[in-house]
N, C-alpha and C. Protein backbone atom coordinates (compact mmCIF):
# COMPACT_ATOMS: atom_id res chain seq x y z
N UNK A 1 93.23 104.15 109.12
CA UNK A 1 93.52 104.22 110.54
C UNK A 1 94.89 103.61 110.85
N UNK A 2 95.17 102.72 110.32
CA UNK A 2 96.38 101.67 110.59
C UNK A 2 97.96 102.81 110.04
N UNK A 3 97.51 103.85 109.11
CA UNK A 3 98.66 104.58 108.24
C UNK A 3 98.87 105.44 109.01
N UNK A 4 98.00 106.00 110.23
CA UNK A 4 97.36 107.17 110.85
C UNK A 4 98.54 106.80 112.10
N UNK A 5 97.85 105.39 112.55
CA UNK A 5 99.10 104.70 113.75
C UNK A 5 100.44 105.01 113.71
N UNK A 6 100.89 104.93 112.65
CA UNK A 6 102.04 104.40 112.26
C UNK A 6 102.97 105.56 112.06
N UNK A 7 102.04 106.67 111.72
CA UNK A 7 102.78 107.83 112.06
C UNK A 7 102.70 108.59 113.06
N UNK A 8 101.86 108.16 114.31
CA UNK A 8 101.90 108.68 115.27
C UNK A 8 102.93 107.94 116.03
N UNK A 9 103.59 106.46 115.84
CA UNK A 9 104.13 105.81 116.52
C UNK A 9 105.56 106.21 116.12
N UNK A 10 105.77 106.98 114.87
CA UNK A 10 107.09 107.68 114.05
C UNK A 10 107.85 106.82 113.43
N UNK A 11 108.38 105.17 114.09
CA UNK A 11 109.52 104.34 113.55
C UNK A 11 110.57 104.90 114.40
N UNK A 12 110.94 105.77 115.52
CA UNK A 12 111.96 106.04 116.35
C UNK A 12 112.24 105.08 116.93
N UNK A 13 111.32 104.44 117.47
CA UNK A 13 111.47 103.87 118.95
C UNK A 13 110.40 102.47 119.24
N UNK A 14 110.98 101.25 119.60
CA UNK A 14 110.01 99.91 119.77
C UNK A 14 109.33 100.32 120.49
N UNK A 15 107.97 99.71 120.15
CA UNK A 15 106.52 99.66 120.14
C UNK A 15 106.04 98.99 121.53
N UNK A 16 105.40 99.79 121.98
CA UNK A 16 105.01 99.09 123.63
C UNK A 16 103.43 98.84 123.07
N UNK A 17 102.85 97.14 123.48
CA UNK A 17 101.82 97.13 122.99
C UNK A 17 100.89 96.01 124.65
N UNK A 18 99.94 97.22 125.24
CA UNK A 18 99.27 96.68 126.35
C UNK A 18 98.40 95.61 125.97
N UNK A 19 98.44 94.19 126.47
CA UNK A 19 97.55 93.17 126.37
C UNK A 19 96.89 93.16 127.38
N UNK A 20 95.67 92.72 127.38
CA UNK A 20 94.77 92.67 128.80
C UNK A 20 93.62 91.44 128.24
N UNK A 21 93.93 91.03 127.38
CA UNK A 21 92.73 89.46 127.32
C UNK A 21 93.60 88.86 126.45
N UNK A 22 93.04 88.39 125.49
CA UNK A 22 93.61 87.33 124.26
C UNK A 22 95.02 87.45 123.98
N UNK A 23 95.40 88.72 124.21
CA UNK A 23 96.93 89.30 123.68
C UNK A 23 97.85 88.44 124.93
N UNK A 24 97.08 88.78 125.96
CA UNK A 24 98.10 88.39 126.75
C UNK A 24 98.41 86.39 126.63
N UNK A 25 97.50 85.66 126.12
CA UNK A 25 97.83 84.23 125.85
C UNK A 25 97.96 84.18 124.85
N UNK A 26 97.66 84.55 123.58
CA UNK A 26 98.20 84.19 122.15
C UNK A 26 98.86 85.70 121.74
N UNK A 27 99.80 86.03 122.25
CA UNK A 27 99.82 87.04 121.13
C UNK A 27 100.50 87.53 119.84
N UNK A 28 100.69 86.65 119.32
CA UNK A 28 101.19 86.19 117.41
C UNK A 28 101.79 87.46 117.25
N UNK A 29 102.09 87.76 117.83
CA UNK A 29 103.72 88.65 117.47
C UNK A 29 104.80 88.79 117.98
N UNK A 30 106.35 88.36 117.53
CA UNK A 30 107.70 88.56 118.40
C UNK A 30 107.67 89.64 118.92
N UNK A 31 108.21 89.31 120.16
CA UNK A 31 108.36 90.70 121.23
C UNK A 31 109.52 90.31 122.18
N UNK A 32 110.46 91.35 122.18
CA UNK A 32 111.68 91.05 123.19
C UNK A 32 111.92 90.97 124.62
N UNK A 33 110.34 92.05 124.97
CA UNK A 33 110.26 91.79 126.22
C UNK A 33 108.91 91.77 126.60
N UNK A 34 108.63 91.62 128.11
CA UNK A 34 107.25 91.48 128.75
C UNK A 34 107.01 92.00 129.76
N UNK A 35 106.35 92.47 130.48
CA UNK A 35 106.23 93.20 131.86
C UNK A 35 104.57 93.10 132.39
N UNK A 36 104.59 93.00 133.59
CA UNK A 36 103.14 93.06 133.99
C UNK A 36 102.96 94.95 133.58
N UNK A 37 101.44 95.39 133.88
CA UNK A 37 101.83 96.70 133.91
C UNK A 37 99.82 96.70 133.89
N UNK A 38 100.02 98.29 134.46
CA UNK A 38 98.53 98.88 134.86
C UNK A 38 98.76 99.37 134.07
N UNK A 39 97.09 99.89 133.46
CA UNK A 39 96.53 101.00 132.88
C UNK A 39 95.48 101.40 133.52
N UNK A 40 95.75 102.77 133.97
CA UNK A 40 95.07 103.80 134.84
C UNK A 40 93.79 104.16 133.90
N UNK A 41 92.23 104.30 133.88
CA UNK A 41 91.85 105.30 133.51
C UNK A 41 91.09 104.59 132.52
N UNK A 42 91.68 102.95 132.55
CA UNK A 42 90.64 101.96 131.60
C UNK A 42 90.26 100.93 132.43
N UNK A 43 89.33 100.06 132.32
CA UNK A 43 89.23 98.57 132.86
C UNK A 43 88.55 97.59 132.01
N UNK A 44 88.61 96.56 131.92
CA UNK A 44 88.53 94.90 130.92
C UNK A 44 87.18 94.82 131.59
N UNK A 45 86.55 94.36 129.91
CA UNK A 45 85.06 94.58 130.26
C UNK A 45 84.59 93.46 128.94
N UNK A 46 83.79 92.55 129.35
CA UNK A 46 83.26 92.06 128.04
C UNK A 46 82.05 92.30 127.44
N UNK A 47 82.19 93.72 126.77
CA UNK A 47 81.12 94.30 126.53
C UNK A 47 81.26 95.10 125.30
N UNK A 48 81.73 93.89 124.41
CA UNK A 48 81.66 94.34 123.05
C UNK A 48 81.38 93.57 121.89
N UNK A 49 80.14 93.46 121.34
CA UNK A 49 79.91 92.32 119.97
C UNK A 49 81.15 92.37 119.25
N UNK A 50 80.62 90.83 119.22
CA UNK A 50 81.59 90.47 118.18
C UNK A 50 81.16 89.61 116.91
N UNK A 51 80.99 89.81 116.05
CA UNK A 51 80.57 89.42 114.93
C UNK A 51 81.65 88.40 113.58
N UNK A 52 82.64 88.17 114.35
CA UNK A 52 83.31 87.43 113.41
C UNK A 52 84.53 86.62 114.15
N UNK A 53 85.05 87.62 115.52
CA UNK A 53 86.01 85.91 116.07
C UNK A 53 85.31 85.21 116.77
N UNK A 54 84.53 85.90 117.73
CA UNK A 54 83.78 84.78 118.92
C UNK A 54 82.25 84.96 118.51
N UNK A 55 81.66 85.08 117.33
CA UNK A 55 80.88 85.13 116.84
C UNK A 55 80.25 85.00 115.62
N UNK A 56 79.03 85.44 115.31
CA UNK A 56 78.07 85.83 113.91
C UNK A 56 77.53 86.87 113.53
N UNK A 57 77.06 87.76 112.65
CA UNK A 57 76.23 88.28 112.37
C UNK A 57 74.89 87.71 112.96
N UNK A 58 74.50 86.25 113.07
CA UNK A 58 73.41 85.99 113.17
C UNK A 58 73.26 85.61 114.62
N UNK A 59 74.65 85.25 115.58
CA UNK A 59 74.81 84.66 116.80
C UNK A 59 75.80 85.52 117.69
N UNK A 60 75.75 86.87 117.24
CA UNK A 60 77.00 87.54 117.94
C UNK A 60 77.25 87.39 119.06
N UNK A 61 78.75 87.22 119.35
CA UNK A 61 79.33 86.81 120.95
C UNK A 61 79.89 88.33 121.24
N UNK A 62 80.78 88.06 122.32
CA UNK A 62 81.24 89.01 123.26
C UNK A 62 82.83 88.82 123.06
N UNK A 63 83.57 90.12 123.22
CA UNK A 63 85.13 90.30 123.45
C UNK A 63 85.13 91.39 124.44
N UNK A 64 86.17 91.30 124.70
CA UNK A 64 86.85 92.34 125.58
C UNK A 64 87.29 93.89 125.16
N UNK A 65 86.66 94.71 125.93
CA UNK A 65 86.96 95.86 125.46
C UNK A 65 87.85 96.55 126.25
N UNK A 66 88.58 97.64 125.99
CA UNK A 66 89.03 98.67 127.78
C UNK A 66 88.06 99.58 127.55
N UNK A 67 87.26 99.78 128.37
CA UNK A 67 86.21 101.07 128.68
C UNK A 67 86.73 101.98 129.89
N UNK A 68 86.33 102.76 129.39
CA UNK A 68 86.79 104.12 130.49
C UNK A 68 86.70 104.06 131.64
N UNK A 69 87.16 104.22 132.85
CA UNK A 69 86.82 104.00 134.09
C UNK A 69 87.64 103.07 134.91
N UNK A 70 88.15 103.60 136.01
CA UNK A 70 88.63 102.35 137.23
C UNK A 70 90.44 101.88 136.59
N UNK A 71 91.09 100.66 136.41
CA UNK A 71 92.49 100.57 135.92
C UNK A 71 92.07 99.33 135.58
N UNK A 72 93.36 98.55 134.78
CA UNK A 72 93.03 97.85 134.17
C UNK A 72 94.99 96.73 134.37
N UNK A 73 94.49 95.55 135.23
CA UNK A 73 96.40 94.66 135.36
C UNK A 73 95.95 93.98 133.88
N UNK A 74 97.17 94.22 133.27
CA UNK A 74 97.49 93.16 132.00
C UNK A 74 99.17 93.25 132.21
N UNK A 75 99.62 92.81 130.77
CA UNK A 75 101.24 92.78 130.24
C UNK A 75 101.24 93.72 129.51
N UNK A 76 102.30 94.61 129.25
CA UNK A 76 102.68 95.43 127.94
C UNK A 76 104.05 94.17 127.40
N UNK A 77 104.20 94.39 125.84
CA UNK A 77 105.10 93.81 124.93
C UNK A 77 105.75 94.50 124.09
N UNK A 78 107.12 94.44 124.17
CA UNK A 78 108.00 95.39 123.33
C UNK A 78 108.60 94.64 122.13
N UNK A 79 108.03 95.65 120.83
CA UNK A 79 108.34 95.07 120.20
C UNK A 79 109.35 95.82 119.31
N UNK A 80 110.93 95.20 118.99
CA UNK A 80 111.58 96.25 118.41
C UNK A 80 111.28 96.46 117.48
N UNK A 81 111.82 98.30 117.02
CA UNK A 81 111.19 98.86 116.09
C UNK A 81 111.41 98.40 114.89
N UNK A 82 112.37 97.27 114.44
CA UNK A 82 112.98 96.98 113.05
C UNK A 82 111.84 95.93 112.38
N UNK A 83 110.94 95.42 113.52
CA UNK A 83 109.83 94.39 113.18
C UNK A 83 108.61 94.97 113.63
N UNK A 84 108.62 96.07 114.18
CA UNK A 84 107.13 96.59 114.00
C UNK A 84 106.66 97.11 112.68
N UNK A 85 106.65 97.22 111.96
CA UNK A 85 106.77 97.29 110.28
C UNK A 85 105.59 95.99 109.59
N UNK A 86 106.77 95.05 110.31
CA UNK A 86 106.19 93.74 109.46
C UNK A 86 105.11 92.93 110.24
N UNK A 87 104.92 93.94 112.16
CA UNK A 87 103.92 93.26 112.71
C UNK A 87 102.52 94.07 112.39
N UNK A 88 102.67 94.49 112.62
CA UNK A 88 101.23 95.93 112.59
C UNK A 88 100.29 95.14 111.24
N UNK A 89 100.63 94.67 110.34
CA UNK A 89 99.26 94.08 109.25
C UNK A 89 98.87 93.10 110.21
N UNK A 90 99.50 92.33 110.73
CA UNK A 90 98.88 91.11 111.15
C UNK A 90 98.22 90.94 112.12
N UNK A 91 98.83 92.22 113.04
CA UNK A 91 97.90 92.39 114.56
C UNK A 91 96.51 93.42 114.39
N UNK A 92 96.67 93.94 113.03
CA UNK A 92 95.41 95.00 112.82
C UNK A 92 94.63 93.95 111.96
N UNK A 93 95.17 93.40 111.01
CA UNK A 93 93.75 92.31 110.84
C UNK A 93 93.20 91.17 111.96
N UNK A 94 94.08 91.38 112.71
CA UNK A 94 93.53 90.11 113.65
C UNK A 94 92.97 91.10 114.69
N UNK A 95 93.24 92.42 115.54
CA UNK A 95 92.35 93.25 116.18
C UNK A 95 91.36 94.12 115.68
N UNK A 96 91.37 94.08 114.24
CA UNK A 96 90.50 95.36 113.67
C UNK A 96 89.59 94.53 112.58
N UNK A 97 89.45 93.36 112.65
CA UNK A 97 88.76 92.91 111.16
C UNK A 97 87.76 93.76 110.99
N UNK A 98 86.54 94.64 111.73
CA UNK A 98 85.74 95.53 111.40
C UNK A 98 85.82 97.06 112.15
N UNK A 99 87.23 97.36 112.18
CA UNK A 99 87.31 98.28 112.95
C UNK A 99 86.30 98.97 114.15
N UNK A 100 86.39 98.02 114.98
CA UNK A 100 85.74 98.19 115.92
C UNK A 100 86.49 98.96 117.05
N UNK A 101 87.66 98.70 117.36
CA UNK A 101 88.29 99.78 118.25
C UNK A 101 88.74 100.94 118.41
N UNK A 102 89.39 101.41 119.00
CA UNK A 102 89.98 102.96 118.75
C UNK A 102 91.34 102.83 119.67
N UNK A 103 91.91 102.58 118.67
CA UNK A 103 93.58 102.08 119.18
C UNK A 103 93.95 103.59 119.73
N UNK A 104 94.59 104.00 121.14
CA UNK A 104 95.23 105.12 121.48
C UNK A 104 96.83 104.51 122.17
N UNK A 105 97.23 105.41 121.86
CA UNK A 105 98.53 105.71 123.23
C UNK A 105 98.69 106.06 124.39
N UNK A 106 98.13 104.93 125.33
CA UNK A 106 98.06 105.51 126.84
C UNK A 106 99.19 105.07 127.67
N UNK A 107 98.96 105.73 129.04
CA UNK A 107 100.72 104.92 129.62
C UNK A 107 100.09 104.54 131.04
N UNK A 108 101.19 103.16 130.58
CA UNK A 108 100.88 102.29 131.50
C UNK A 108 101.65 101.99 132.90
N UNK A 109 101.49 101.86 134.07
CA UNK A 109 102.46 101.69 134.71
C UNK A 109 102.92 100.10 135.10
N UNK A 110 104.60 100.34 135.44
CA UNK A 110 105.04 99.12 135.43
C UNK A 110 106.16 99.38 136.88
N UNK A 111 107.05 97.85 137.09
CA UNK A 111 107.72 98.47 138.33
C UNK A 111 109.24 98.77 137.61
N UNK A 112 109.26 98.86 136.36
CA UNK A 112 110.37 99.73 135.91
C UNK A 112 110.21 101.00 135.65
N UNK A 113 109.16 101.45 135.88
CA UNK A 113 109.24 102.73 135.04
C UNK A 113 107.45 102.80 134.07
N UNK A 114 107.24 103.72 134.41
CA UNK A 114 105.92 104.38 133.29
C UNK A 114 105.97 103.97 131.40
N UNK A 115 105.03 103.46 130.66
CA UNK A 115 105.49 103.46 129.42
C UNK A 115 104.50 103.98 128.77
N UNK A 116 105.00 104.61 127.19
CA UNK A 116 103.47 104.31 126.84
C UNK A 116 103.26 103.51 125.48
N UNK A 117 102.19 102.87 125.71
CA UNK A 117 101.95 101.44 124.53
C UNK A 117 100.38 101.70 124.16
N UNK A 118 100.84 101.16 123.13
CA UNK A 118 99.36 100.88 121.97
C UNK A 118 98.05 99.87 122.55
N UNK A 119 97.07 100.32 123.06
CA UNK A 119 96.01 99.89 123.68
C UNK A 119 94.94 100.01 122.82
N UNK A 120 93.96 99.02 122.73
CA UNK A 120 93.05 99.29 121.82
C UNK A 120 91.47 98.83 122.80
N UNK A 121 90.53 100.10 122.99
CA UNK A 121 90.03 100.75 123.78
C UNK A 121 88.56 100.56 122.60
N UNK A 122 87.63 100.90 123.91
CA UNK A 122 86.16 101.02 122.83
C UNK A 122 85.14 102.00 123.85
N UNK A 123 84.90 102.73 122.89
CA UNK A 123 83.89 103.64 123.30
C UNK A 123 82.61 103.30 123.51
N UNK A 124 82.05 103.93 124.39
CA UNK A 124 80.28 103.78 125.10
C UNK A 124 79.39 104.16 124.06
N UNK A 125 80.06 104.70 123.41
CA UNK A 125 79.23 105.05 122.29
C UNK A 125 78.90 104.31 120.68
N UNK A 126 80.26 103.56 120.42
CA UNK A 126 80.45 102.54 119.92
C UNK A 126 78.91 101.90 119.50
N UNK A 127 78.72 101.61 118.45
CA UNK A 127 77.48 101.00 117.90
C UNK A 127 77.93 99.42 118.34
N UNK A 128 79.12 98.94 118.65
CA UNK A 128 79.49 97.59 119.40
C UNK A 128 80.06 97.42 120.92
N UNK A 129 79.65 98.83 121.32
CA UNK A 129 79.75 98.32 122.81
C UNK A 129 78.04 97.97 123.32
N UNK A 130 77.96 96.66 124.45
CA UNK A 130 76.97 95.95 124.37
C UNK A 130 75.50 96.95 125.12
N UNK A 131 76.11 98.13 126.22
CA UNK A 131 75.17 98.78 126.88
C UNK A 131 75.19 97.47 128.40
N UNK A 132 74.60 97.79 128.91
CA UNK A 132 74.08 96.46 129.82
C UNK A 132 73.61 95.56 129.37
N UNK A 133 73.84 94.41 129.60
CA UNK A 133 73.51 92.64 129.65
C UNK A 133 72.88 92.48 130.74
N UNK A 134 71.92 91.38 130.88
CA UNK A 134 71.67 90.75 131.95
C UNK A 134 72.10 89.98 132.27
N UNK A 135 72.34 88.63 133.38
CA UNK A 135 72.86 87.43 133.53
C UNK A 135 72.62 86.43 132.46
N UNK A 136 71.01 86.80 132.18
CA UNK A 136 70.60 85.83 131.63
C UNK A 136 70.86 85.89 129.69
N UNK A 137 71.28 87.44 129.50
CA UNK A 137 71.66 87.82 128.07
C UNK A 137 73.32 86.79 127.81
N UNK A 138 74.05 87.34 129.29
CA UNK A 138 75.58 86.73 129.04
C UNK A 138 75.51 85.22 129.05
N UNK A 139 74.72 84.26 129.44
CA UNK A 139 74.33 82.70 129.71
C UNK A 139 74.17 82.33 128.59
N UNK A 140 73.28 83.03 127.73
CA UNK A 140 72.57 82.39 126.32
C UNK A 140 73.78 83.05 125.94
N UNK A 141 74.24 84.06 125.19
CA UNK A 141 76.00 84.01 124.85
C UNK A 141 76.67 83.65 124.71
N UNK A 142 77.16 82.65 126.10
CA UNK A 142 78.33 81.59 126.45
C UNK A 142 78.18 80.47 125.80
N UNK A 143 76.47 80.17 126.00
CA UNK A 143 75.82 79.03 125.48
C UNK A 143 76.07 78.50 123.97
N UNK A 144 76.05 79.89 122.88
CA UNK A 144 75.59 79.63 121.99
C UNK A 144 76.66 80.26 120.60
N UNK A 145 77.52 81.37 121.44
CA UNK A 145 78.23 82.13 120.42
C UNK A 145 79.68 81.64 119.91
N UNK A 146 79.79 81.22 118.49
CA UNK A 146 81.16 80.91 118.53
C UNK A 146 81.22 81.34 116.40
N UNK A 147 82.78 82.18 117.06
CA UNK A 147 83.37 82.54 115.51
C UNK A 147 84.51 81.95 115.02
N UNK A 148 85.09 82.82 114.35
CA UNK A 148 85.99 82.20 113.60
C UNK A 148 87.85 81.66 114.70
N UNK A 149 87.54 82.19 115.68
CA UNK A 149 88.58 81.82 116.62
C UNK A 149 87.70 81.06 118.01
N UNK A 150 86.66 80.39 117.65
CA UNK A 150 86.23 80.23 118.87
C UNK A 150 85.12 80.46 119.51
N UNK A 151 84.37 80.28 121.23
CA UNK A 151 83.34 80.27 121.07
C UNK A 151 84.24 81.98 121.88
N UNK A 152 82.84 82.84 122.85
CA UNK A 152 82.62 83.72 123.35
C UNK A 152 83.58 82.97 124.40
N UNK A 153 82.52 82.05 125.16
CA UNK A 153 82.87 80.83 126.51
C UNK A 153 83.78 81.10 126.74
N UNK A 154 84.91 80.45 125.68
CA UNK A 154 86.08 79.67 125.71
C UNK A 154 86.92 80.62 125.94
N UNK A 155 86.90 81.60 125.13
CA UNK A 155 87.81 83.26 125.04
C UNK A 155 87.92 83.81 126.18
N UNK A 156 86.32 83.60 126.99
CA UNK A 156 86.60 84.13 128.36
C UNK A 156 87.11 83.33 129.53
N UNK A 157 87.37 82.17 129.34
CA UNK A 157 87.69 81.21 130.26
C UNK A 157 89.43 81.23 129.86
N UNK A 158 89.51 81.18 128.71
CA UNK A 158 90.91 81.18 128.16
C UNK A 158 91.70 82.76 129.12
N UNK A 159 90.56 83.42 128.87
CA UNK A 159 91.44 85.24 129.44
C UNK A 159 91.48 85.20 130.69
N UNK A 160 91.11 84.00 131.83
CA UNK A 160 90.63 84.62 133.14
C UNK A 160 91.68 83.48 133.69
N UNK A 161 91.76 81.77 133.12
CA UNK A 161 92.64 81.52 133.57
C UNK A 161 93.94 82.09 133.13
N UNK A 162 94.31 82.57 132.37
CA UNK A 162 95.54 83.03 132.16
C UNK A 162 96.30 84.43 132.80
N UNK A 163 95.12 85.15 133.15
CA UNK A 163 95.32 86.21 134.34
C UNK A 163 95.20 85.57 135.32
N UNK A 164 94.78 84.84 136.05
CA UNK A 164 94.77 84.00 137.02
C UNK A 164 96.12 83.31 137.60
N UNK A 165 96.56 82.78 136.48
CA UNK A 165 98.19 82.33 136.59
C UNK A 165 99.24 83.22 136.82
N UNK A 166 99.06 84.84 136.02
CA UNK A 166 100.09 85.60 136.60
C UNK A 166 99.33 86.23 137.76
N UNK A 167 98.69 86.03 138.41
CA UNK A 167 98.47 86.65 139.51
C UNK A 167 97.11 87.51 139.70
N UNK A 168 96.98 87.61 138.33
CA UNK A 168 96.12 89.04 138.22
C UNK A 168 94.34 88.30 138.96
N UNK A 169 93.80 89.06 139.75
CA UNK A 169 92.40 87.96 140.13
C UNK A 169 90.79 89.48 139.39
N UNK A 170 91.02 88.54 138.17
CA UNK A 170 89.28 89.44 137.95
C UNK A 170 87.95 89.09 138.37
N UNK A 171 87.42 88.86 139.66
CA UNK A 171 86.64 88.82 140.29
C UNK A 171 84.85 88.63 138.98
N UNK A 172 84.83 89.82 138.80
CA UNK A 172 83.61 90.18 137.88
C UNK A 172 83.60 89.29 136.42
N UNK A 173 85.00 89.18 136.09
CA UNK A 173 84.39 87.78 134.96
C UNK A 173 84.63 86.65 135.37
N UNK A 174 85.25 86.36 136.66
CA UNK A 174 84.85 84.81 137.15
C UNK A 174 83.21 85.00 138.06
N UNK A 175 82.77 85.25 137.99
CA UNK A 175 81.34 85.46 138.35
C UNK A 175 80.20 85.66 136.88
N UNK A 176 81.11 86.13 135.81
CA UNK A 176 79.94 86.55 134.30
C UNK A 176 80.17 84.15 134.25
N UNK A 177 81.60 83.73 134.13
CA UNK A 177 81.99 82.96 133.93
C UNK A 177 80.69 81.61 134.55
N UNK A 178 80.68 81.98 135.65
CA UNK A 178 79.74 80.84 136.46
C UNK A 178 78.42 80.56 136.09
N UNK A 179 77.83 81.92 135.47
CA UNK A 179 76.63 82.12 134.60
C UNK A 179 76.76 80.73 133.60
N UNK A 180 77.48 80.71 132.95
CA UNK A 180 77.86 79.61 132.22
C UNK A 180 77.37 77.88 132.69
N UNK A 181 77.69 77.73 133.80
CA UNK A 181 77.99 76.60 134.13
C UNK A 181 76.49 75.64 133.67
N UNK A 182 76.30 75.01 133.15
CA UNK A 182 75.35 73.87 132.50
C UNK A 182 74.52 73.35 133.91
């Protein structure tokens, strides 16, 4: 999949890559520039097991997916093309350890101009998208799930204040968030 990318992305032209959770506060790759920017046609959803960063096989937590439907405020990151080469292993083992997503090319809007960047998206169909949760499924979750980067909790508290700071207000996971509270 990653060889598949790489020639759809050609090597012409730096790499526009949409963050909308974790990407947008850690995102372990040089990039020259930054921009807020929509994506039409997806929206941030934490409704996807996770079995190895914010989780277990035996305790699986939750990440963020883009699922189809409604738009989605994050950052896109440009990364020039002379180091997208040497970024792509490191951001596909750190987004794909079980290939769980389905990285596409969608375009995002920004107030410079339309782009389109590498988004990595998860299907309803997905044997790891979660279906519906209850309150009380996402509580024991928060409570209890933590992988190799962390708990579930923390990931989502980490993604909501940090959209929070640029402006962005996600209503629906500061409300999954409160579920939490002890």
């Amino acid at each position: 999949m990653l060889e598949t990318l790489k020639r759809e992305w050609g090597g012409q032209t730096d790499l526009w890559m949409f963050g909308y959770a974790s990407l947008i506060w850690r995102p372990e790759f040089e990039f020259d520039e930054q921009r807020f920017a929509t994506l039409p046609g997806y929206h941030r959803a934490l409704k996807m097991w996770s079995r190895v960063n914010r989780g277990t096989p035996e305790c699986p937590g939750l990440v963020f997916g883009l699922l189809p439907g409604g738009s989605c405020k994050g950052m896109i990151f440009r990364v020039p093309k002379a180091k997208v080469l040497s970024m792509l292993p490191d951001l596909w083992a750190r987004e794909m350890p079980t290939g769980v997503y389905d990285p596409k090319w969608l375009r995002c809007r920004t107030a410079k101009g339309d782009v389109t960047a590498l988004a990595f998206t998860l299907s309803k169909r997905s044997p790891n998208h979660t279906g519906v949760l209850s309150p009380t499924q996402y509580r024991q979750i928060f409570l209890t799930a933590v992988g190799r980067y962390g708990s579930t909790r923390e990931y989502a508290q980490l993604t909501y204040d940090k959209l929070k700071s640029l402006g962005i207000e996600d209503a629906a996971l500061g409300k999954l968030l409160a579920l939490a509270v002890d």
